[in-house]
C-alpha atoms as a PDB file:
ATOM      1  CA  UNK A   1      32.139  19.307 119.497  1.00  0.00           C
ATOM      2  CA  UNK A   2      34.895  16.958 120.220  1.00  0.00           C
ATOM      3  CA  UNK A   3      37.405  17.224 122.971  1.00  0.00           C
ATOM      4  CA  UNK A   4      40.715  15.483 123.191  1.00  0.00           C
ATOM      5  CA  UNK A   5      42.110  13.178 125.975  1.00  0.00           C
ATOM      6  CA  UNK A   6      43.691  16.698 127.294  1.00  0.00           C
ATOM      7  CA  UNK A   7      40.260  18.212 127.521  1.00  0.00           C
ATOM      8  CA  UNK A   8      40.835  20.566 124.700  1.00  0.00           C
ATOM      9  CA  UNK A   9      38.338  21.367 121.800  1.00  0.00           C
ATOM     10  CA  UNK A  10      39.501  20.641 118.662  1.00  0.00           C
ATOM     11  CA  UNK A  11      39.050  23.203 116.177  1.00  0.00           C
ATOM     12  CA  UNK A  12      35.884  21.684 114.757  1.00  0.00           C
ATOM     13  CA  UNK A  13      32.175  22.602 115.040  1.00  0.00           C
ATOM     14  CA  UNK A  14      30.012  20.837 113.553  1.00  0.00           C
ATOM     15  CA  UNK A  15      26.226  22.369 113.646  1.00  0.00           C
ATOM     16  CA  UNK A  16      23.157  20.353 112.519  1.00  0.00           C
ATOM     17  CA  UNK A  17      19.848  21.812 111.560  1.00  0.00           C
ATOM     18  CA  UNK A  18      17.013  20.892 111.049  1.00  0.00           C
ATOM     19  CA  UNK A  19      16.776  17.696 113.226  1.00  0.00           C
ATOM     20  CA  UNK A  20      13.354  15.789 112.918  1.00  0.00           C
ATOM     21  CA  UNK A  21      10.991  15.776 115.408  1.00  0.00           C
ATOM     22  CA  UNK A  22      10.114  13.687 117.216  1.00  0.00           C
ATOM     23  CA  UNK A  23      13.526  11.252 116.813  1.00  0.00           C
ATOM     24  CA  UNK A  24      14.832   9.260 113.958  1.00  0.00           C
ATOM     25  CA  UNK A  25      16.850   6.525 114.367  1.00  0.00           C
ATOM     26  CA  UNK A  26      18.457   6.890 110.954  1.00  0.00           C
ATOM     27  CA  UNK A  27      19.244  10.626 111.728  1.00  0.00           C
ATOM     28  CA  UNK A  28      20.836   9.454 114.719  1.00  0.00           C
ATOM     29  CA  UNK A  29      23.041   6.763 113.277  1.00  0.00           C
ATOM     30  CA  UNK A  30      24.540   9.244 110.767  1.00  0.00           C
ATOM     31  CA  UNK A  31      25.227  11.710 113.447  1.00  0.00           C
ATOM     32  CA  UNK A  32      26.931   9.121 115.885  1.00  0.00           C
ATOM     33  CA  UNK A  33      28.634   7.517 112.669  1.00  0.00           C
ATOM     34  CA  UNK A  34      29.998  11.344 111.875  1.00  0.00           C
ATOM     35  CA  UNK A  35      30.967  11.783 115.311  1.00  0.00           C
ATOM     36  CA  UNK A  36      32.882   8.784 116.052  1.00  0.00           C
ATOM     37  CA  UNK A  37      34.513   9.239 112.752  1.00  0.00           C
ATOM     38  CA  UNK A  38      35.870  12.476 113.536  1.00  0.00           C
ATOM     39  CA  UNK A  39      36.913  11.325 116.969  1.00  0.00           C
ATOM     40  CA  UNK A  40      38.837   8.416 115.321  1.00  0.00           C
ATOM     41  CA  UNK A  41      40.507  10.242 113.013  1.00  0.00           C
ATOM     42  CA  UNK A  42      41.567  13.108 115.404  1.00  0.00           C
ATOM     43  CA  UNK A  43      41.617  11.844 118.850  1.00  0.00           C
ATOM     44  CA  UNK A  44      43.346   8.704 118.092  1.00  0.00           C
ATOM     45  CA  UNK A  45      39.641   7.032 119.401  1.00  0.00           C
ATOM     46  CA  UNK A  46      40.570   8.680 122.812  1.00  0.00           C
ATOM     47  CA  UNK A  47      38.726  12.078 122.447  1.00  0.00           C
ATOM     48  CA  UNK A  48      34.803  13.172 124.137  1.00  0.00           C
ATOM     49  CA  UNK A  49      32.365  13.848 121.667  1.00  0.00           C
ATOM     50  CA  UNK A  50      30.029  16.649 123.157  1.00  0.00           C
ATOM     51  CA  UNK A  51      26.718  16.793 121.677  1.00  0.00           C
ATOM     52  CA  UNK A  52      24.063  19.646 122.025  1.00  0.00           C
ATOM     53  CA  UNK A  53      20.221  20.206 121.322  1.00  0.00           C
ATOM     54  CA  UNK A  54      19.883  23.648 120.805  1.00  0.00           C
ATOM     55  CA  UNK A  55      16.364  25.265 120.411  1.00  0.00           C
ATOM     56  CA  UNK A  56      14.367  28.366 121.716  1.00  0.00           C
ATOM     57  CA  UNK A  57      12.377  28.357 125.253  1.00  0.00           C
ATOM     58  CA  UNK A  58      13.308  27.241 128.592  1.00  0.00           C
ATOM     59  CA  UNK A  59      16.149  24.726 129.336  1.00  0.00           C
ATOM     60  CA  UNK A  60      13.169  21.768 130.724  1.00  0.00           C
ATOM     61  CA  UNK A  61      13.757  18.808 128.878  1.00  0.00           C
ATOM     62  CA  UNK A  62      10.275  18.286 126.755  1.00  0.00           C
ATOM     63  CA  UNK A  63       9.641  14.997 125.489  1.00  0.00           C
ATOM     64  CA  UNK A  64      11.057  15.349 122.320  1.00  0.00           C
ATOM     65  CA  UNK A  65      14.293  16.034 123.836  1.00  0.00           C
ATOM     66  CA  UNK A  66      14.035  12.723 125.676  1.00  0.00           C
ATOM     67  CA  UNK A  67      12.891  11.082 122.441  1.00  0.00           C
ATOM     68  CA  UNK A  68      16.648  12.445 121.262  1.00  0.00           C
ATOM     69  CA  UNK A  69      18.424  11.501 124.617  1.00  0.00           C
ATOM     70  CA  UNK A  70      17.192   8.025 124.858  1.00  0.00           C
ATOM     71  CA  UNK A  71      17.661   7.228 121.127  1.00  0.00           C
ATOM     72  CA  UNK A  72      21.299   8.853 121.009  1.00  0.00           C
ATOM     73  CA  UNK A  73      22.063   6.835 123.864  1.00  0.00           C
ATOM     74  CA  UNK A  74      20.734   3.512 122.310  1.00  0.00           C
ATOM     75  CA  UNK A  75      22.360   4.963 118.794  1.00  0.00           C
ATOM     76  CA  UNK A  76      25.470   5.634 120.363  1.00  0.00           C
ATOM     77  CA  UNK A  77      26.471   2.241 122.249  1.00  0.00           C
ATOM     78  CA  UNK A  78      29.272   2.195 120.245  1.00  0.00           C
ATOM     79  CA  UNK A  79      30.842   5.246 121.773  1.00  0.00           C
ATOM     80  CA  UNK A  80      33.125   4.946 124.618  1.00  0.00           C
ATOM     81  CA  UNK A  81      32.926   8.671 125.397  1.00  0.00           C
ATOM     82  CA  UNK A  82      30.164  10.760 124.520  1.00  0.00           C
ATOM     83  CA  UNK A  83      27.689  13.747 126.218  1.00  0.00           C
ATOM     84  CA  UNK A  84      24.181  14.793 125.685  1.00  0.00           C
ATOM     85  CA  UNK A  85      23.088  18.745 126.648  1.00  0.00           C
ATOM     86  CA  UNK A  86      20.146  20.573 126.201  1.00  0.00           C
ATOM     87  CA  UNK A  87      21.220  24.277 125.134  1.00  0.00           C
ATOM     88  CA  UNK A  88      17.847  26.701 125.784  1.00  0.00           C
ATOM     89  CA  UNK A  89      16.822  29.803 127.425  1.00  0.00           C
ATOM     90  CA  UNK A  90      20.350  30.321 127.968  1.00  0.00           C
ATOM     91  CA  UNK A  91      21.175  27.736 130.353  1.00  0.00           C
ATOM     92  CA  UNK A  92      23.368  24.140 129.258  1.00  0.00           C
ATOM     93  CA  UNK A  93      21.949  21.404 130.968  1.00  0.00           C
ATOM     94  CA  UNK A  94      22.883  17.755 130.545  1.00  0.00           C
ATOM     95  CA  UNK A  95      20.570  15.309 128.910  1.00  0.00           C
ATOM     96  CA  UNK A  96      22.772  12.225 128.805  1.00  0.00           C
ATOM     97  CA  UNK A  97      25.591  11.752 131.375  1.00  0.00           C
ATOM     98  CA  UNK A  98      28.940  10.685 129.360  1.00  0.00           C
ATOM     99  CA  UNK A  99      29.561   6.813 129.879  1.00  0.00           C
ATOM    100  CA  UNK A 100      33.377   7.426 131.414  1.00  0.00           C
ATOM    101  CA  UNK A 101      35.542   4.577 130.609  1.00  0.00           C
ATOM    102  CA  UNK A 102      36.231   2.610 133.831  1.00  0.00           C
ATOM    103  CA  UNK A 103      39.779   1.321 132.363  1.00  0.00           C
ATOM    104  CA  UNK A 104      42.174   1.897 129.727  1.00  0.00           C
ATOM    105  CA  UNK A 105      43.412   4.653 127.471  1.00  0.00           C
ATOM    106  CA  UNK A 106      41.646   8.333 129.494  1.00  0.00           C
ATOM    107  CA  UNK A 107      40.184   6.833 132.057  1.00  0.00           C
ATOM    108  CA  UNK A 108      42.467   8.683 134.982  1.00  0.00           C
ATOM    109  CA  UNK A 109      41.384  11.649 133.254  1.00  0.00           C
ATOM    110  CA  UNK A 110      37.418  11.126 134.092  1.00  0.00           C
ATOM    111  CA  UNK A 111      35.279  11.272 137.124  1.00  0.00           C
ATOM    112  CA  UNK A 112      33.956   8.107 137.680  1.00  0.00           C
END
């Protein structure tokens, strides 16, 4: 999901199934490379890209979900503004923090 400087979704979901376990760093780059793509193009390179796991049982973060977490992170070092949640058992919780931008175009619209 992407969300503009406004904090508005764009129209645009994009799911992906079938994600390897445990990570894959290729997998990874091709999502982040999709993601920042799609924030470019409609966000003017401003927008949040909001990223969920989504998978059956309890919202507890297993070690496969930190496998995905820590490589994201590492995969996505190249985007400004990003999120990492872990969608189970009915409950959202966050997996990676999003990096707010300190300075420059956003910024006075994130915590941080």
């Amino acid at each position: 999901m992407w969300l503009g400087a406004d904090g508005t979704s764009l129209p645009l979901l994009v799911p992906i199934d079938d994600l390897p376990r445990p990570f894959d760093r290729g997998t990874a780059d091709g999502l982040v490379g999709m993601a920042g793509a799609v924030r470019d193009e409609h966000t003017a390179g401003i927008g949040h890209v909001a990223m969920a796991l989504c998978r059956p049982g309890h919202a507890t973060c297993t070690a496969a979900d930190r496998g995905w977490a820590d490589g994201l992170a590492a995969a996505a070092a190249g985007l400004v503004d990003w999120s990492l949640h872990l969608a189970a058992g009915g409950a959202v919780v966050p997996l990676a923090a999003p990096p707010w931008p300190s300075s420059g175009p956003g910024a006075e619209q994130h915590p941080g």
